[in-house]
Protein backbone atom coordinates (compact mmCIF):
# COMPACT_ATOMS: atom_id res chain seq x y z
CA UNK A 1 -5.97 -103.79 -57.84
CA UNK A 2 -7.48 -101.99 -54.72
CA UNK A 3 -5.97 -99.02 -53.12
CA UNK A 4 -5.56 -98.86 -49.60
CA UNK A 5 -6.49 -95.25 -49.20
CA UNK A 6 -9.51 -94.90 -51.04
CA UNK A 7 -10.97 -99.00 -51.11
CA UNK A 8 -11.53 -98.67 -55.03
CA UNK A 9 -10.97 -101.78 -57.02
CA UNK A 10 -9.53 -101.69 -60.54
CA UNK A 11 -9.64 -104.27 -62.82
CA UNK A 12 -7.48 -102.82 -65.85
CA UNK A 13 -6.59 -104.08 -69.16
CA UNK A 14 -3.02 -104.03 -71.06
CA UNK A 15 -4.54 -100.85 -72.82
CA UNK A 16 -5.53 -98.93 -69.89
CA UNK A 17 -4.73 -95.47 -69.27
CA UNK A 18 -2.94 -94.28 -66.45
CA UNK A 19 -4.37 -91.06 -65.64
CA UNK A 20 -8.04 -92.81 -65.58
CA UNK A 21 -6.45 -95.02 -62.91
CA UNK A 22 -4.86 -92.18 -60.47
CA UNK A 23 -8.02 -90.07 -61.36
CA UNK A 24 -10.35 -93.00 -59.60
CA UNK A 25 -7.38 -93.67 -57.20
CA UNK A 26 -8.58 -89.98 -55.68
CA UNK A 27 -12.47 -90.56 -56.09
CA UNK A 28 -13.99 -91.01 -53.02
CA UNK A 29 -17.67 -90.68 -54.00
CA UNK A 30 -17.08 -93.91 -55.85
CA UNK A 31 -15.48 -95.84 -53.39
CA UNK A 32 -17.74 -94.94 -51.09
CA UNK A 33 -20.16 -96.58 -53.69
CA UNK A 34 -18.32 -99.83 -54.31
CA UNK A 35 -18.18 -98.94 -57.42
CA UNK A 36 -15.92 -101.76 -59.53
CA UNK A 37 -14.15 -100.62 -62.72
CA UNK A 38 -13.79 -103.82 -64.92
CA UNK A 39 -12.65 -101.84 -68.27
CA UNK A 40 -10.73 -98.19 -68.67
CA UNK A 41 -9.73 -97.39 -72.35
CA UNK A 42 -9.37 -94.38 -74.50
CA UNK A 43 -12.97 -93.73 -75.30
CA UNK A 44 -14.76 -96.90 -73.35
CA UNK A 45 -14.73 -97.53 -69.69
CA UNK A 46 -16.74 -100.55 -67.75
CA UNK A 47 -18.12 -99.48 -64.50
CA UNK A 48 -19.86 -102.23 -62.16
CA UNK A 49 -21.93 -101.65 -58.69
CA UNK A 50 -23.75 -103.63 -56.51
CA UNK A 51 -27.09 -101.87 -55.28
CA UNK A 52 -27.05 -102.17 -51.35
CA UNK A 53 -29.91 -101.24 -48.83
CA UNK A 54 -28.83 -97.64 -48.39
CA UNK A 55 -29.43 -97.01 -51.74
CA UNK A 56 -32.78 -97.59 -52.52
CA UNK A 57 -35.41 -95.22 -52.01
CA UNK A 58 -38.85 -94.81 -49.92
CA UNK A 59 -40.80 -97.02 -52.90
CA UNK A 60 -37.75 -100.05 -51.93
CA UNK A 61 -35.99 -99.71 -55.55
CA UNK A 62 -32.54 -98.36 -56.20
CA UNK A 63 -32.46 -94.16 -56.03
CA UNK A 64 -31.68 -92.69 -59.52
CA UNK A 65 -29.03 -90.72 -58.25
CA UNK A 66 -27.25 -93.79 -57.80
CA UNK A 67 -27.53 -94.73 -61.15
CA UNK A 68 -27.00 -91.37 -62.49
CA UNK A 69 -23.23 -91.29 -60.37
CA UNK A 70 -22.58 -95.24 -61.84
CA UNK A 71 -23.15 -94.07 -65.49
CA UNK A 72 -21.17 -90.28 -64.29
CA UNK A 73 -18.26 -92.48 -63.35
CA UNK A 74 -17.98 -94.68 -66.06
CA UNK A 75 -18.13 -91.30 -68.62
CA UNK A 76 -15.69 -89.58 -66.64
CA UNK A 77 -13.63 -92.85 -67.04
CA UNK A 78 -13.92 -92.76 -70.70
CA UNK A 79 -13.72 -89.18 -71.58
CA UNK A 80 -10.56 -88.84 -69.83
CA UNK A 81 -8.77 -90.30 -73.14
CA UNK A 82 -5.30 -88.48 -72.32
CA UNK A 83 -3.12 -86.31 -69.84
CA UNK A 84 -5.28 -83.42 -70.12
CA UNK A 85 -7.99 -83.25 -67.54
CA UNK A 86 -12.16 -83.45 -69.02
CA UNK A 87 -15.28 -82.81 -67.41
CA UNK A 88 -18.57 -82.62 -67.81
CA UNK A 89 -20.11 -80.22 -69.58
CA UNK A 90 -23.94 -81.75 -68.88
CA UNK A 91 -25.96 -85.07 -69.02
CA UNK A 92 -28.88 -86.45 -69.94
CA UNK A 93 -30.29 -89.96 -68.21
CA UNK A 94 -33.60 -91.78 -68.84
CA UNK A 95 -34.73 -94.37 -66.24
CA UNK A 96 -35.83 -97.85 -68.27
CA UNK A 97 -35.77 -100.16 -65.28
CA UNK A 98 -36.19 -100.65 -61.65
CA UNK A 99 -33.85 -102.67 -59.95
CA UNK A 100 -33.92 -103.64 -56.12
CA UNK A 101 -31.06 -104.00 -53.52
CA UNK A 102 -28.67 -106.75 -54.50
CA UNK A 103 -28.62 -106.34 -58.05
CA UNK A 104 -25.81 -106.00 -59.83
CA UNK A 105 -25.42 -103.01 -62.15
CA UNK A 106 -22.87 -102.81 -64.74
CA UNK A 107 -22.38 -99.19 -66.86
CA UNK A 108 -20.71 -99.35 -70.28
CA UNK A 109 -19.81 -95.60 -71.87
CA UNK A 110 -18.49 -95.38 -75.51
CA UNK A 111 -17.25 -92.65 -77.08
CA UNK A 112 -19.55 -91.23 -79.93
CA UNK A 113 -18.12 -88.22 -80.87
CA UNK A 114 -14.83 -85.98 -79.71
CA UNK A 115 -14.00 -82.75 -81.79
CA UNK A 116 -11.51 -80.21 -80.28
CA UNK A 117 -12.46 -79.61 -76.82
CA UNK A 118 -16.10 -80.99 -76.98
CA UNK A 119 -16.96 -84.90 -76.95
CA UNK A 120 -20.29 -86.61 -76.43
CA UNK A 121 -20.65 -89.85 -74.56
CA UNK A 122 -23.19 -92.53 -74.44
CA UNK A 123 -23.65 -94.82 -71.29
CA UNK A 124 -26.02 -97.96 -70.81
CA UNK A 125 -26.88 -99.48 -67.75
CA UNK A 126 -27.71 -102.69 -67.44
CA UNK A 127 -28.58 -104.96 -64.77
CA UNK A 128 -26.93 -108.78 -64.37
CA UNK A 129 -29.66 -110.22 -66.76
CA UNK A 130 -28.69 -107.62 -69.48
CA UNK A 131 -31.94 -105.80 -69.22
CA UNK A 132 -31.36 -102.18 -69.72
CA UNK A 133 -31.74 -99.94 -66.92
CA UNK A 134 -30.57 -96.65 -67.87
CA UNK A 135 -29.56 -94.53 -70.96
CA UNK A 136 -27.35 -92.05 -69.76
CA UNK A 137 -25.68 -89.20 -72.81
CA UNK A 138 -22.94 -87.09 -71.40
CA UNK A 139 -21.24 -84.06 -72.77
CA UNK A 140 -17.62 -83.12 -71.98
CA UNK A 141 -14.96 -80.45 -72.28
CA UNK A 142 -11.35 -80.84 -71.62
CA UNK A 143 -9.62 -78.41 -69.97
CA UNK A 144 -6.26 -77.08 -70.23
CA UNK A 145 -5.19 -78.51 -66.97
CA UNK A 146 -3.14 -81.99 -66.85
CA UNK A 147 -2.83 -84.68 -64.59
């Protein structure tokens, strides 16, 4: 689905979680990226963007901060498992791969741990061949604030 307001598309599956859905409804940073979510469940979200011209950097390949808010947005998607609102609490990326305008990057965060309040997130990006790009650990905390 794509929402009028914000231009985010949402591809969701029979398992999806609402409040992951009206959280990226609201997130303009990734629309303004493109950014595609293809899978949002309890623990594992599926976050797809293509790289564009105004995202590369002086050297012509795609600026890490790019890929740093792709793998954000897919562990935001994921650690959000429930009504209560989570956020990060840090991250940690490592840059495997250059990629180059018109790629295709797809971001795939799992769940590794989640005790109390605290959870710990792995990310990989790939690129369309399935070459990793990025390994991306994130660190949440849920809050006592719902959607």
């Amino acid at each position: 689905m794509t929402d009028a307001t914000t231009g985010t598309t949402t591809r969701t599956t029979a398992t999806s979680v609402p409040p992951n859905r009206a959280m990226m409804q609201r997130d303009r940073a990734s629309a303004s990226l493109g950014l595609l979510v293809e899978r949002d469940d309890p623990g594992h979200a599926v976050v797809s963007m293509r790289v564009r011209d105004d995202m590369t950097n002086g050297f012509a390949i795609t600026h890490g901060g790019f890929v740093f808010a792709l793998a954000d947005t897919a562990f935001a998607i994921a650690c959000n498992e429930d009504d209560r609102v989570t956020v990060a609490a840090g991250a940690d990326i490592s840059f495997l791969k250059p990629t180059v305008s018109g790629q295709t990057l797809t971001a795939t965060a799992v769940r590794r741990s989640r005790s109390g309040r605290s959870g710990i997130y792995d990310v990989t990006v790939v690129d369309e061949q399935g070459d990793t790009v990025a390994e991306f650990r994130g660190r949440s905390r849920t809050t006592s604030q719902t959607f």
